[in-house]
N, C-alpha and C. Protein backbone atom coordinates (compact mmCIF):
# COMPACT_ATOMS: atom_id res chain seq x y z
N UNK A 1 -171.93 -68.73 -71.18
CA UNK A 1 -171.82 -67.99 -69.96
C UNK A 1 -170.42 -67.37 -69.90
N UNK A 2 -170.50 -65.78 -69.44
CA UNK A 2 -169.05 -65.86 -69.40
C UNK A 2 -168.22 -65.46 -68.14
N UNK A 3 -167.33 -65.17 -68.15
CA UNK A 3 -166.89 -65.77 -67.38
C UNK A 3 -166.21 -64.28 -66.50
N UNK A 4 -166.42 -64.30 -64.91
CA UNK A 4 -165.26 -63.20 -64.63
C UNK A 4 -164.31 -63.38 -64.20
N UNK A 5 -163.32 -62.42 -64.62
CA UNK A 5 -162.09 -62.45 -64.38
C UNK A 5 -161.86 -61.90 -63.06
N UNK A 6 -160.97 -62.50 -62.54
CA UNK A 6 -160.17 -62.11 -61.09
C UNK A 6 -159.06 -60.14 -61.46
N UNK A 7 -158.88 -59.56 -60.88
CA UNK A 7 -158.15 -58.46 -60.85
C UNK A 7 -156.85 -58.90 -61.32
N UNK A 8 -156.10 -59.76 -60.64
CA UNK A 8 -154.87 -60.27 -61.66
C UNK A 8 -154.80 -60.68 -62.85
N UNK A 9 -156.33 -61.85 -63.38
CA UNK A 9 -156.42 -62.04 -64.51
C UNK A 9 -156.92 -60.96 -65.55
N UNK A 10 -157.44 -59.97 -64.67
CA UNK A 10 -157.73 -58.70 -65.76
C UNK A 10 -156.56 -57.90 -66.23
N UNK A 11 -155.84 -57.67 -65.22
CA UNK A 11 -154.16 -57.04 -65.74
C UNK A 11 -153.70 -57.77 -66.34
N UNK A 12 -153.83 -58.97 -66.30
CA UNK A 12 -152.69 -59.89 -67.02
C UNK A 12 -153.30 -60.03 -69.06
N UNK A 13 -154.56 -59.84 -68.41
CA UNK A 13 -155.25 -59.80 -70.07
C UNK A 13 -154.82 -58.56 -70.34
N UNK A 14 -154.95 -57.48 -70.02
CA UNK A 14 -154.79 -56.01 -70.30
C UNK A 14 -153.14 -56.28 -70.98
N UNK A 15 -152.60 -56.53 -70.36
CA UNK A 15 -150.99 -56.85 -70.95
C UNK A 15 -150.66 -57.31 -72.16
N UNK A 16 -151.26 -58.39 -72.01
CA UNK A 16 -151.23 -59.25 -72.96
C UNK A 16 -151.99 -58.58 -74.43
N UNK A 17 -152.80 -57.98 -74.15
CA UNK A 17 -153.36 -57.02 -75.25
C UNK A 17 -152.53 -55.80 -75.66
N UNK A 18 -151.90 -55.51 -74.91
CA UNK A 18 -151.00 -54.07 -75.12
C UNK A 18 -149.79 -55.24 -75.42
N UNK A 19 -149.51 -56.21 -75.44
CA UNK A 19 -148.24 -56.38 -76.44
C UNK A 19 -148.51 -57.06 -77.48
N UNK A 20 -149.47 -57.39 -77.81
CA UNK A 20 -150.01 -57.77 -79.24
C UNK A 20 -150.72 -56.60 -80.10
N UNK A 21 -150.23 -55.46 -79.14
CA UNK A 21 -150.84 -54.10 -80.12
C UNK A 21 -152.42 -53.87 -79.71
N UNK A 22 -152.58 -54.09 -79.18
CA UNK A 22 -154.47 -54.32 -79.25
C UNK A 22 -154.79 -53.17 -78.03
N UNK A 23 -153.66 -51.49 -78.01
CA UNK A 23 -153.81 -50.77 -77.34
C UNK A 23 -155.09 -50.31 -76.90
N UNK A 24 -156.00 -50.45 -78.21
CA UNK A 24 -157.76 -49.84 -77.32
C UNK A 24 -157.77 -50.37 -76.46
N UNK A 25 -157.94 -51.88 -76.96
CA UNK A 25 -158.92 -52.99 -75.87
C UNK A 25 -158.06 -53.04 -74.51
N UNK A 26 -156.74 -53.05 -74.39
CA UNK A 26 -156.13 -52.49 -72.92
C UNK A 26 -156.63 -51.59 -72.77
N UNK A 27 -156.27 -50.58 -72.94
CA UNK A 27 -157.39 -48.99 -72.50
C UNK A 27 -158.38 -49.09 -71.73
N UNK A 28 -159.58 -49.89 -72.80
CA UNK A 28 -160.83 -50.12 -72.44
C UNK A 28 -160.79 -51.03 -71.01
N UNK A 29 -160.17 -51.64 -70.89
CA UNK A 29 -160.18 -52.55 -69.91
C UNK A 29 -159.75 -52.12 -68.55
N UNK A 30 -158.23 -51.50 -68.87
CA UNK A 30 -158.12 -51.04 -67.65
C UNK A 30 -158.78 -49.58 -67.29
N UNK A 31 -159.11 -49.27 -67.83
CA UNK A 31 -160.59 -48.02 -67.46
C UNK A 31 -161.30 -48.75 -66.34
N UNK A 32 -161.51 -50.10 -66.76
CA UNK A 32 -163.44 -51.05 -65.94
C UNK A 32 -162.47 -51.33 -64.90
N UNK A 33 -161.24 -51.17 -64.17
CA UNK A 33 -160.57 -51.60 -63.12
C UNK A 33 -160.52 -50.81 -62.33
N UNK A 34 -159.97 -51.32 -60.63
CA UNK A 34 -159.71 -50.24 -59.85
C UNK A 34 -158.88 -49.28 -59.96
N UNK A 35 -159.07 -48.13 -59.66
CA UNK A 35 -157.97 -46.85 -60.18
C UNK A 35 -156.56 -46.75 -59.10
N UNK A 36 -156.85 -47.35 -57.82
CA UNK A 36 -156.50 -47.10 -57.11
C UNK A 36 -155.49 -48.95 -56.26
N UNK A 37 -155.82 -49.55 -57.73
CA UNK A 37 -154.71 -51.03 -57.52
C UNK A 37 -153.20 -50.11 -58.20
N UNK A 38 -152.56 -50.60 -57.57
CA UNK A 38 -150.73 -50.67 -57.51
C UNK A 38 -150.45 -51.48 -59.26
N UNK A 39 -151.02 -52.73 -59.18
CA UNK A 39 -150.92 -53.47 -60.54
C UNK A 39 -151.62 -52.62 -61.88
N UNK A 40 -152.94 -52.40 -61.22
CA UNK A 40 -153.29 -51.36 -62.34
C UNK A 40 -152.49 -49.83 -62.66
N UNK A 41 -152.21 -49.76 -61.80
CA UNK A 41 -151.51 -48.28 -62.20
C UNK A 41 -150.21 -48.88 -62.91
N UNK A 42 -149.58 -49.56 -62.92
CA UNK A 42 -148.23 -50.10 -63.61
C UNK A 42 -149.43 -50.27 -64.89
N UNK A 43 -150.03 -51.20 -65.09
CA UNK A 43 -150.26 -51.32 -66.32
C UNK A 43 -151.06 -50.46 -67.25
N UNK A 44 -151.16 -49.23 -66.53
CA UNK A 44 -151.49 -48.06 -67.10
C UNK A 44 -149.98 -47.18 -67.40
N UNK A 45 -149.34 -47.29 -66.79
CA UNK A 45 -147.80 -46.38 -67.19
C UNK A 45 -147.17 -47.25 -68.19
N UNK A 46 -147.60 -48.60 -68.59
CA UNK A 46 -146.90 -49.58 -68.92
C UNK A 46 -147.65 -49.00 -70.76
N UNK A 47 -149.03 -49.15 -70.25
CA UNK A 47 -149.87 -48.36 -71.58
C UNK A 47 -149.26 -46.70 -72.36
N UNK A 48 -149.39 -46.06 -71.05
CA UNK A 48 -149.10 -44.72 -71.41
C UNK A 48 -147.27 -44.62 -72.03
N UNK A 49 -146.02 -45.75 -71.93
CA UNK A 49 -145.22 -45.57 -72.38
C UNK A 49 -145.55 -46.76 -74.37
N UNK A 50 -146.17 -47.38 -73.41
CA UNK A 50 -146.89 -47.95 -75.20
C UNK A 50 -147.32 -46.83 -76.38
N UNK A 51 -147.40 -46.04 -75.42
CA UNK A 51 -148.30 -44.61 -76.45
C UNK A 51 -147.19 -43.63 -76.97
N UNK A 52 -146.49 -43.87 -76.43
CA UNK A 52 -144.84 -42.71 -76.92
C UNK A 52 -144.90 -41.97 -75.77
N UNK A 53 -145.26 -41.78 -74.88
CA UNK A 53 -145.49 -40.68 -73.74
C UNK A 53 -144.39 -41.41 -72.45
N UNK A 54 -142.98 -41.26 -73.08
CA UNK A 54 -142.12 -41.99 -71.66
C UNK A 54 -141.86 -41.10 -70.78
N UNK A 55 -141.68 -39.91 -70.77
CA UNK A 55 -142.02 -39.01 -69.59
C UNK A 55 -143.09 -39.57 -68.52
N UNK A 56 -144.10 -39.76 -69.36
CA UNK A 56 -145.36 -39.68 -68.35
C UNK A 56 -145.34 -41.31 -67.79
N UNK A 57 -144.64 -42.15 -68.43
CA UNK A 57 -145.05 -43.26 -67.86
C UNK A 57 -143.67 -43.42 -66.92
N UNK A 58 -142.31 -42.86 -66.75
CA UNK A 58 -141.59 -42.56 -66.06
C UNK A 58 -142.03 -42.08 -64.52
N UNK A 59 -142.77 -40.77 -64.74
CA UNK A 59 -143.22 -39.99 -63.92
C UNK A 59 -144.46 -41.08 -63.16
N UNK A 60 -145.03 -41.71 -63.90
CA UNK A 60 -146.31 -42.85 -63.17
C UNK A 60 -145.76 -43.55 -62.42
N UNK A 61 -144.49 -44.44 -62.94
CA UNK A 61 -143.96 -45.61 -62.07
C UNK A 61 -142.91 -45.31 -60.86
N UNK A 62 -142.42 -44.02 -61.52
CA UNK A 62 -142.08 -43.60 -60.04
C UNK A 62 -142.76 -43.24 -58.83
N UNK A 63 -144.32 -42.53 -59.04
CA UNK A 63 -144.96 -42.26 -58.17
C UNK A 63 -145.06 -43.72 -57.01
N UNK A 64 -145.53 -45.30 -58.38
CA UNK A 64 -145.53 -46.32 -57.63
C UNK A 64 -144.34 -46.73 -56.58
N UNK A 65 -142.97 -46.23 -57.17
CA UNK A 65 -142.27 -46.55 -56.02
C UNK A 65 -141.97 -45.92 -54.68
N UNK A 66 -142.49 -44.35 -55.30
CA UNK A 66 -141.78 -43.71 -54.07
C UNK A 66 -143.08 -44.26 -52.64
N UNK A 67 -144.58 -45.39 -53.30
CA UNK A 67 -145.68 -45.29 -52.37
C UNK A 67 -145.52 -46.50 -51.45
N UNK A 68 -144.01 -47.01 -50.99
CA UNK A 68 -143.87 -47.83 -50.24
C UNK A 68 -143.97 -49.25 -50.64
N UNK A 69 -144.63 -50.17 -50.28
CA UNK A 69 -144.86 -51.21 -50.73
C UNK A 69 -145.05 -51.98 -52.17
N UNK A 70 -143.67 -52.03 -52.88
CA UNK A 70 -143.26 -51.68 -54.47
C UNK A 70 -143.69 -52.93 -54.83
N UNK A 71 -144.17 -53.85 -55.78
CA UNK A 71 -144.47 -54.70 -56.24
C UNK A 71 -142.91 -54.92 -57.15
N UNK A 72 -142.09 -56.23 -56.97
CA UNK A 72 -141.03 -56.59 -57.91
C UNK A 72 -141.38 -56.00 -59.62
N UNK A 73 -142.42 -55.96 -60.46
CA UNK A 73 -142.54 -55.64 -61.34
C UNK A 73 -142.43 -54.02 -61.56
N UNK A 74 -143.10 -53.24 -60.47
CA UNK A 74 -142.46 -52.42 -60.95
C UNK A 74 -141.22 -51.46 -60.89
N UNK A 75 -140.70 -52.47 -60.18
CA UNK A 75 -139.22 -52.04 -59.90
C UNK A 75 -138.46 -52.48 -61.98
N UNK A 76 -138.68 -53.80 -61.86
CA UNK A 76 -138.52 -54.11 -63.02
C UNK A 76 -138.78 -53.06 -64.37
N UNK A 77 -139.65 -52.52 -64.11
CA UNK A 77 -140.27 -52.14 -65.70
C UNK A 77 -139.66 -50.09 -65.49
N UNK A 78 -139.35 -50.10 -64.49
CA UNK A 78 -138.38 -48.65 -63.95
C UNK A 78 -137.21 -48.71 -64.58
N UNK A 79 -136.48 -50.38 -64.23
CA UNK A 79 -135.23 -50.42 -64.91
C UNK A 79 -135.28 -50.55 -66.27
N UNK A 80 -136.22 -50.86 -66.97
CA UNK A 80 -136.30 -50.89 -68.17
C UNK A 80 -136.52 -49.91 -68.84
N UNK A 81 -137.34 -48.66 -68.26
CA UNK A 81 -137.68 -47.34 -68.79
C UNK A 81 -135.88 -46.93 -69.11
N UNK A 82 -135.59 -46.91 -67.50
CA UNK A 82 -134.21 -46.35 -67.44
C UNK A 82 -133.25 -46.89 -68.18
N UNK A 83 -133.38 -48.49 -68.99
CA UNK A 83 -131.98 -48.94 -69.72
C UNK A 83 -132.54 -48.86 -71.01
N UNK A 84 -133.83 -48.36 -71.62
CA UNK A 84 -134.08 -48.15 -72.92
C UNK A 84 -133.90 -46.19 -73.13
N UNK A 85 -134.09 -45.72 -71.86
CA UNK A 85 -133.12 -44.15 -72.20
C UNK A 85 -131.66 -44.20 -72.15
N UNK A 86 -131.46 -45.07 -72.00
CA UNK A 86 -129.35 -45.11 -71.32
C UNK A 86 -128.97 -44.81 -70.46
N UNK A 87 -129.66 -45.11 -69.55
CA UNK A 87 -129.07 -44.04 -68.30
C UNK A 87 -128.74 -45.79 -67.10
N UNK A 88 -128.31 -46.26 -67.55
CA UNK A 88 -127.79 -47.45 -67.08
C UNK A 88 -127.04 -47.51 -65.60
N UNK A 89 -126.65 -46.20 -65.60
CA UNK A 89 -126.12 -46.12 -63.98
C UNK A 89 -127.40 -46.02 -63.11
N UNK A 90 -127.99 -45.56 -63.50
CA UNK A 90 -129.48 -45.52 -62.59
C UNK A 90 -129.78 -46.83 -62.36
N UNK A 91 -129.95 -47.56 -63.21
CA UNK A 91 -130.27 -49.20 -63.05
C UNK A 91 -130.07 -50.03 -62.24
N UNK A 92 -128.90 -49.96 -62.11
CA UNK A 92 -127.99 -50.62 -61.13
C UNK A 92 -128.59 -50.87 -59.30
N UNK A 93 -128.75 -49.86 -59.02
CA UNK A 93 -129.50 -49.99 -57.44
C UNK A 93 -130.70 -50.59 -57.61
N UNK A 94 -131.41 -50.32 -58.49
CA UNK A 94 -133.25 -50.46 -59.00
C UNK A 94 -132.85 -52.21 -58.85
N UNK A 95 -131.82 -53.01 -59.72
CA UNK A 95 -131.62 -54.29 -59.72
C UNK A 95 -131.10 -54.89 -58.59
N UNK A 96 -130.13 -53.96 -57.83
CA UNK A 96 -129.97 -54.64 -56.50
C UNK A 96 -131.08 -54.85 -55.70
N UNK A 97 -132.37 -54.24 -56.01
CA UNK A 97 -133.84 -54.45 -55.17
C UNK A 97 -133.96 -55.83 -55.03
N UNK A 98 -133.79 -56.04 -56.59
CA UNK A 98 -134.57 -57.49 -57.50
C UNK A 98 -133.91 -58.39 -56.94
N UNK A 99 -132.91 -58.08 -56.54
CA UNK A 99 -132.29 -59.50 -56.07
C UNK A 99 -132.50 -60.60 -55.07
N UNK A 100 -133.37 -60.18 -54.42
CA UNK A 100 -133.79 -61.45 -53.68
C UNK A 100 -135.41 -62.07 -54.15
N UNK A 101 -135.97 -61.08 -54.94
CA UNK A 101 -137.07 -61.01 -55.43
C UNK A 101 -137.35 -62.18 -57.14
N UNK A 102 -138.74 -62.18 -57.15
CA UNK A 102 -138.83 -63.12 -57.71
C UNK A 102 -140.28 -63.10 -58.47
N UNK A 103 -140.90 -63.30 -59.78
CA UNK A 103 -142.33 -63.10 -60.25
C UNK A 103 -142.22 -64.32 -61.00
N UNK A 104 -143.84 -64.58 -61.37
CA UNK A 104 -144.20 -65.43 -62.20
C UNK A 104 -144.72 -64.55 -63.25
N UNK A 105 -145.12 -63.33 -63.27
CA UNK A 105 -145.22 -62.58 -64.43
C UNK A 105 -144.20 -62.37 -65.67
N UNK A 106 -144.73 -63.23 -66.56
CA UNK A 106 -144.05 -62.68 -68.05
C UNK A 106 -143.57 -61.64 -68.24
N UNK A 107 -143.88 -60.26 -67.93
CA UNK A 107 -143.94 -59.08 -68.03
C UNK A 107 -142.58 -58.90 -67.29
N UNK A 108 -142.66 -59.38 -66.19
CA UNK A 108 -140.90 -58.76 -65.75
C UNK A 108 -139.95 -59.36 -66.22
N UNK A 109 -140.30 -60.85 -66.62
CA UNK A 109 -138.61 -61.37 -67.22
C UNK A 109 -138.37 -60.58 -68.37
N UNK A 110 -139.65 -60.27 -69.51
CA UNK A 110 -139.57 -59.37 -70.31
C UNK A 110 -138.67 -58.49 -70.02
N UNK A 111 -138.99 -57.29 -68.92
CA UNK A 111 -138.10 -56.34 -68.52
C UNK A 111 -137.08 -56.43 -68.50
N UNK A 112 -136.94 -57.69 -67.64
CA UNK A 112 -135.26 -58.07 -67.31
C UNK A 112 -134.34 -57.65 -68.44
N UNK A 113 -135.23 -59.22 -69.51
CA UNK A 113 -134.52 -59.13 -70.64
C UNK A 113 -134.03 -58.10 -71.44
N UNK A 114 -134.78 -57.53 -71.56
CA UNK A 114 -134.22 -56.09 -72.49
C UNK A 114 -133.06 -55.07 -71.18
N UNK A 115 -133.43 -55.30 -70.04
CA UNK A 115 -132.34 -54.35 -69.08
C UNK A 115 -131.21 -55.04 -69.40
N UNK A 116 -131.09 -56.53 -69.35
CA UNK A 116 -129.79 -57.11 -68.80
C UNK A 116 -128.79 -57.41 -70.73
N UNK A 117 -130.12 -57.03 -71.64
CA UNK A 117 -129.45 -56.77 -73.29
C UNK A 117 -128.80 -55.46 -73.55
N UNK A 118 -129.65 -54.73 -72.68
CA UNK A 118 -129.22 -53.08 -72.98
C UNK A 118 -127.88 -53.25 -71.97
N UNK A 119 -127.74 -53.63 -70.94
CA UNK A 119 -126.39 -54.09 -70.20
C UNK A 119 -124.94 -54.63 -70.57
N UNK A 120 -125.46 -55.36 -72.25
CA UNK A 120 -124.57 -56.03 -72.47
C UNK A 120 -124.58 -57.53 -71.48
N UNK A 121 -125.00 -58.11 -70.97
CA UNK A 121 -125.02 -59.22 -70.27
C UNK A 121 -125.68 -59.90 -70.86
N UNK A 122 -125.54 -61.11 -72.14
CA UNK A 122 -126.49 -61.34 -73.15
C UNK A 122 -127.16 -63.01 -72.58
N UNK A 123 -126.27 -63.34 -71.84
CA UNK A 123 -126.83 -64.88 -70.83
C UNK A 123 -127.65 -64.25 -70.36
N UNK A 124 -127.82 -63.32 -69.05
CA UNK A 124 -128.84 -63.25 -68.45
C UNK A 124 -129.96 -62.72 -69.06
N UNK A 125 -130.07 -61.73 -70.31
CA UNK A 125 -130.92 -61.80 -71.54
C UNK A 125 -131.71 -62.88 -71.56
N UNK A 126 -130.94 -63.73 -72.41
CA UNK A 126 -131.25 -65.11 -72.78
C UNK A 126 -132.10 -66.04 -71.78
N UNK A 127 -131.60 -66.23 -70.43
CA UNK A 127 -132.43 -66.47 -69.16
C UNK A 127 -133.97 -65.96 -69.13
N UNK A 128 -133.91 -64.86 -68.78
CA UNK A 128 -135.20 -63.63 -68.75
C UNK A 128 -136.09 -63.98 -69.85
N UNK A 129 -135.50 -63.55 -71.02
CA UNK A 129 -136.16 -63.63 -72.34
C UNK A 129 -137.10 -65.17 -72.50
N UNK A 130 -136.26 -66.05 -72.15
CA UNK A 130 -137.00 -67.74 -72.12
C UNK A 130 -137.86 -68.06 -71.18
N UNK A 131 -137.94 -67.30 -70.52
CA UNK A 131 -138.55 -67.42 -69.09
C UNK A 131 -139.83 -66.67 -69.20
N UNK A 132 -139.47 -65.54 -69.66
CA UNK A 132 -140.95 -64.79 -69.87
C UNK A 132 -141.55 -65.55 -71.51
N UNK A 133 -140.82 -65.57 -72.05
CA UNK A 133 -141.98 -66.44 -73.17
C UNK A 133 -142.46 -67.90 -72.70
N UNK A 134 -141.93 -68.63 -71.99
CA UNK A 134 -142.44 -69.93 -70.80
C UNK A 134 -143.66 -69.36 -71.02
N UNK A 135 -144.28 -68.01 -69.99
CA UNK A 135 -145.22 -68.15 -69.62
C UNK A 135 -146.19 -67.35 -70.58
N UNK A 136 -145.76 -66.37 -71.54
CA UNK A 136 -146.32 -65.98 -72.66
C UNK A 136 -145.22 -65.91 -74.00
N UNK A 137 -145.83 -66.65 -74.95
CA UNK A 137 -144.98 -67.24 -76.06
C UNK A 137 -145.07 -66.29 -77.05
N UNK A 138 -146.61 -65.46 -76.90
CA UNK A 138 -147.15 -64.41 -77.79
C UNK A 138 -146.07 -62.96 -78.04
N UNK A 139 -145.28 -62.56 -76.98
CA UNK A 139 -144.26 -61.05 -77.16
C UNK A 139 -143.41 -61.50 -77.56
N UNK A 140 -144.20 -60.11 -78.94
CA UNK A 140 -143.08 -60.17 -79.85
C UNK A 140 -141.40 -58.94 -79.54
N UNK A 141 -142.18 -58.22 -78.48
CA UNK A 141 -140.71 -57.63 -78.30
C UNK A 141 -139.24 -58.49 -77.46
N UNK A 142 -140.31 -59.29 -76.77
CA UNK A 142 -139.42 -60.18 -76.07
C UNK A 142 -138.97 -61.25 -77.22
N UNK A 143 -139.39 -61.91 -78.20
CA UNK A 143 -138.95 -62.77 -79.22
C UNK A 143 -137.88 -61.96 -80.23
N UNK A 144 -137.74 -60.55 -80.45
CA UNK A 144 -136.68 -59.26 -80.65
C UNK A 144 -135.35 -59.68 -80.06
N UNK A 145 -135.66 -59.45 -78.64
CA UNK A 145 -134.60 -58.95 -77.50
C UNK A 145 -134.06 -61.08 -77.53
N UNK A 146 -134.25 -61.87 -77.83
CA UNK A 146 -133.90 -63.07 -77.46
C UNK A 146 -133.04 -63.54 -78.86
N UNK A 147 -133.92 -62.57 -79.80
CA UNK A 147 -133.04 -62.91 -81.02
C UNK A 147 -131.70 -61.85 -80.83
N UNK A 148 -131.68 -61.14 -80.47
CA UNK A 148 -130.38 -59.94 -80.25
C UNK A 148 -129.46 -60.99 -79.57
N UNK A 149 -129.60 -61.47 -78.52
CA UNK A 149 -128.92 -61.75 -77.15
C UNK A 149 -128.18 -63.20 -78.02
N UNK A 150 -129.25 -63.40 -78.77
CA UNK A 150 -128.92 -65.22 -79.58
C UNK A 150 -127.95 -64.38 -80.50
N UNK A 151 -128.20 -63.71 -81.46
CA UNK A 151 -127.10 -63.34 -82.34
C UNK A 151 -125.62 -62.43 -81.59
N UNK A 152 -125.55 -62.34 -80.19
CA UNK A 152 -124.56 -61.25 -79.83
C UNK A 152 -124.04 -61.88 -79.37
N UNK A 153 -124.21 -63.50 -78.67
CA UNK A 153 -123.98 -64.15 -77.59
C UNK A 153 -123.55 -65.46 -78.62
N UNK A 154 -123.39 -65.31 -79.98
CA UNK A 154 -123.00 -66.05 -80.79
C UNK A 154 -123.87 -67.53 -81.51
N UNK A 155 -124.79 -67.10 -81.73
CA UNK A 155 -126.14 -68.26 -82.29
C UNK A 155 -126.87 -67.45 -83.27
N UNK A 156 -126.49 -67.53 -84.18
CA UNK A 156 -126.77 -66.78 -85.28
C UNK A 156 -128.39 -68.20 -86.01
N UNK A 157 -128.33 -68.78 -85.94
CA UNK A 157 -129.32 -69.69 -86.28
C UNK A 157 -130.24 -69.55 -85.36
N UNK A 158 -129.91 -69.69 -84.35
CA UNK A 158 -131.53 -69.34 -82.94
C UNK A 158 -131.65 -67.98 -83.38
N UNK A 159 -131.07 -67.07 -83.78
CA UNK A 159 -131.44 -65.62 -83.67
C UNK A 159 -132.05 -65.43 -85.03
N UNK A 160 -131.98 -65.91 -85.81
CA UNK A 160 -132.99 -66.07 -87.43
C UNK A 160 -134.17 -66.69 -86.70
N UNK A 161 -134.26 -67.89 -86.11
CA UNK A 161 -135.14 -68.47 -85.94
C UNK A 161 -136.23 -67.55 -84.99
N UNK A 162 -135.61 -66.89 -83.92
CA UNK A 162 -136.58 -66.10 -82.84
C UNK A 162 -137.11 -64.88 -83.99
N UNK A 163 -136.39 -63.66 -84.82
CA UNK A 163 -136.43 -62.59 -85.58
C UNK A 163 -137.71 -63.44 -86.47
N UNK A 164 -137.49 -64.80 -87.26
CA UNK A 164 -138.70 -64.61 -88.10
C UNK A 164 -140.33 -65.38 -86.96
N UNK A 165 -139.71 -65.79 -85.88
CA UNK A 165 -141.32 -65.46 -84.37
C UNK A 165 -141.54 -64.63 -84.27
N UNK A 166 -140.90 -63.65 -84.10
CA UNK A 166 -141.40 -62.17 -83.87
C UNK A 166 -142.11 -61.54 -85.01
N UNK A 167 -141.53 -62.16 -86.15
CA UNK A 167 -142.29 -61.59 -87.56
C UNK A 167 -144.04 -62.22 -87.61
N UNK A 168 -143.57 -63.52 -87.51
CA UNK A 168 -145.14 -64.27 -87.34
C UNK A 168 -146.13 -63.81 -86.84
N UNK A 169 -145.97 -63.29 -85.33
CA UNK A 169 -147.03 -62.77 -84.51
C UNK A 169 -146.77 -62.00 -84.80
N UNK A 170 -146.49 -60.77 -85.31
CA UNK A 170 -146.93 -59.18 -85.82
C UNK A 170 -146.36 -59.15 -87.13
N UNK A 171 -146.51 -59.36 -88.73
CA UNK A 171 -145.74 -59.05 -89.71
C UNK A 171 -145.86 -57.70 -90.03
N UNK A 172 -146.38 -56.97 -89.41
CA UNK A 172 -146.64 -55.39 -89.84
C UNK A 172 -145.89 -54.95 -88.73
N UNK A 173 -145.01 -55.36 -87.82
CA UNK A 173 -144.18 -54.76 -87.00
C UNK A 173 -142.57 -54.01 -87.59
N UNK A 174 -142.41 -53.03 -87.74
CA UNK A 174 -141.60 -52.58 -88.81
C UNK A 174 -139.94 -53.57 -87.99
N UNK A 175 -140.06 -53.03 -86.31
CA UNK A 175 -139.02 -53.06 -85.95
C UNK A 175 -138.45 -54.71 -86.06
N UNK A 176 -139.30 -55.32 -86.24
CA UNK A 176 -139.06 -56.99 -86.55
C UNK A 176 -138.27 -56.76 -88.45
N UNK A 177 -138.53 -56.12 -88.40
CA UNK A 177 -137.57 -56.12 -90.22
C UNK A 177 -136.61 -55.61 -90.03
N UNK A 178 -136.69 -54.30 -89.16
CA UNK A 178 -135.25 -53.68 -89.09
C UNK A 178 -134.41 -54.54 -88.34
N UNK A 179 -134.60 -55.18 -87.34
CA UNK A 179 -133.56 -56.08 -86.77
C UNK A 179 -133.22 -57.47 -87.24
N UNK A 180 -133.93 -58.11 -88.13
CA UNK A 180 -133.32 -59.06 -88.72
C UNK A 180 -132.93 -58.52 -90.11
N UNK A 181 -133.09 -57.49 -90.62
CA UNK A 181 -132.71 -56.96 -92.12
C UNK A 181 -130.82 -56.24 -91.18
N UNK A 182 -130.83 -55.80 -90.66
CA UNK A 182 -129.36 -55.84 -89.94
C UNK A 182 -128.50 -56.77 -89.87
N UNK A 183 -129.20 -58.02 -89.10
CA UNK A 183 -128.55 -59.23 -88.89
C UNK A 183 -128.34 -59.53 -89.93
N UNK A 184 -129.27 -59.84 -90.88
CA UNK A 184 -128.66 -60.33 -92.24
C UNK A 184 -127.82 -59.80 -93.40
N UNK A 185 -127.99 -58.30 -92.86
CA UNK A 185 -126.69 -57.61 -93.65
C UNK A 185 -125.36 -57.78 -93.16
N UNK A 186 -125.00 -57.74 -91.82
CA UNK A 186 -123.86 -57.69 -90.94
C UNK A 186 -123.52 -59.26 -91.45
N UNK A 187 -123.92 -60.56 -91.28
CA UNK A 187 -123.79 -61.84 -91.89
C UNK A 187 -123.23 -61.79 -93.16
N UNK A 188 -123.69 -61.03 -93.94
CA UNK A 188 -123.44 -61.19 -95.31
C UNK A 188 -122.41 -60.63 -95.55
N UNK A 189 -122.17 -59.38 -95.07
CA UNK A 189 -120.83 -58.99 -94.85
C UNK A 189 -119.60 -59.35 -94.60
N UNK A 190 -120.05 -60.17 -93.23
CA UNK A 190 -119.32 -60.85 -92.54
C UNK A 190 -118.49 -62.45 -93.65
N UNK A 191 -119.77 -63.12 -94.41
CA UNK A 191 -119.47 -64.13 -94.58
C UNK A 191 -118.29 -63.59 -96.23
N UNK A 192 -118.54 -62.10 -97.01
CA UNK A 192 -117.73 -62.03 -97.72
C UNK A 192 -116.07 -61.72 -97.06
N UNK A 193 -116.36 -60.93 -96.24
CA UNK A 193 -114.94 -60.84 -96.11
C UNK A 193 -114.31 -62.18 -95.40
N UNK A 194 -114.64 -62.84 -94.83
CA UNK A 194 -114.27 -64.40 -94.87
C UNK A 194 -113.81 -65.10 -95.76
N UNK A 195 -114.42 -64.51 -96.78
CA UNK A 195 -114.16 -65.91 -98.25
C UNK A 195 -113.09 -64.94 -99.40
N UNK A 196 -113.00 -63.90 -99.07
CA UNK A 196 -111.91 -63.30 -99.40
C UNK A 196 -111.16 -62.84 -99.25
C-alpha cells in the first residue's frame, strides 16, 4: 500500500531529489503539487537555479518575498543566490531578517552554510553545514561547503574526510574533484616548502 505524502513531505522529497541530482523526478513531482503553495514555488526556483537559469530563479524568489508573508527559507536561499553571485552587500539585511528566525529544514542551514563560507565566517559555516546534514546526511554540496570551512578554519583531516563524503554520494560530481584535487595540491605545496 502506498503511502501519501503530506505537502511538506512532498517538498521535502522534491528537495531531496534535486540534491542528489534526480532533477526529473523533482520536476515531475513538483508539477503533481499546488502551484500556488509559497514552499512549492521556492522549490521550483530552487529547481529552476538547479538548471543554470539563476536569473530566473532570482527573479522567482524575489517575487516570494516581495508577497508578504516570507517563509525563513526563502529569505535564506535569496541570500544564497546573492552570496554565490558576490554581491554580499545585498546579504547583509536579507540575514538581519533571519535573525530571530529559525527552521528545521536542512535546506536552509544548507543556505546558511554556503552564505556564511562565501562571507568568510567559516564557524558559522561549520554550525549551518552540521546542522543541515543532522537532518539530511545525503548533500553533497553541503558535505563541499563543510569540507571548505574544515580546511579554511584549519582541519585539514575533517576536510579530506567530508571532500571524500561528498565523493561517495555522487562520484561523477566533477566539482567534488575539483575541490579536494586543490586541497591536496595547496597541502602538498604547502608541506614542501616546509621541509625546505
Amino acid at each position: 500500500m502506498k503511502k501519501e505524502l503530506t505537502l511538506t513531505e512532498a517538498v521535502a522529497y522534491a528537495l531531496s531529489c534535486l540534491s542528489r541530482g534526480q532533477v526529473q523526478d523533482a520536476r515531475n513531482l513538483l508539477m503533481k503539487l499546488p502551484q500556488d503553495n509559497v514552499h512549492v514555488l521556492l522549490a521550483q526556483a530552487r529547481l529552476t537555479y538547479g538548471a543554470g537559469d539563476n536569473q530566473r530563479a532570482f527573479e522567482m524568489t524575489n517575487r516570494l518575498l516581495l508577497a508578504g508573508d516570507v517563509p525563513c527559507e526563502a529569505l535564506a536561499f535569496m541570500c544564497y543566490l546573492l552570496a554565490k553571485t558576490g554581491e554580499t552587500a545585498k546579504v547583509r539585511p536579507i540575514l538581519a531578517r533571519l535573525e530571530d528566525k529559525t527552521s528545521a529544514n536542512p535546506q536552509y542551514w544548507g543556505d546558511l552554510a554556503v552564505v556564511f563560507y562565501m562571507g568568510k565566517n567559516y564557524g558559522a559555516a561549520l554550525q549551518c553545514a552540521q546542522r543541515s546534514l543532522k537532518g539530511d546526511p545525503e548533500r553533497v554540496e553541503v558535505w563541499r561547503i563543510l569540507g571548505a570551512a574544515q580546511r579554511d578554519s584549519g582541519n585539514p583531516r575533517a576536510a579530506i574526510s567530508s571532500y571524500f563524503r561528498a565523493l561517495s554520494l555522487d562520484p561523477m560530481h566533477g566539482e567534488s574533484y575539483l575541490h579536494l584535487h586543490v586541497f591536496l595540491k595547496r597541502s602538498v605545496s604547502l608541506t614542501r616548502r616546509l621541509i625546505s
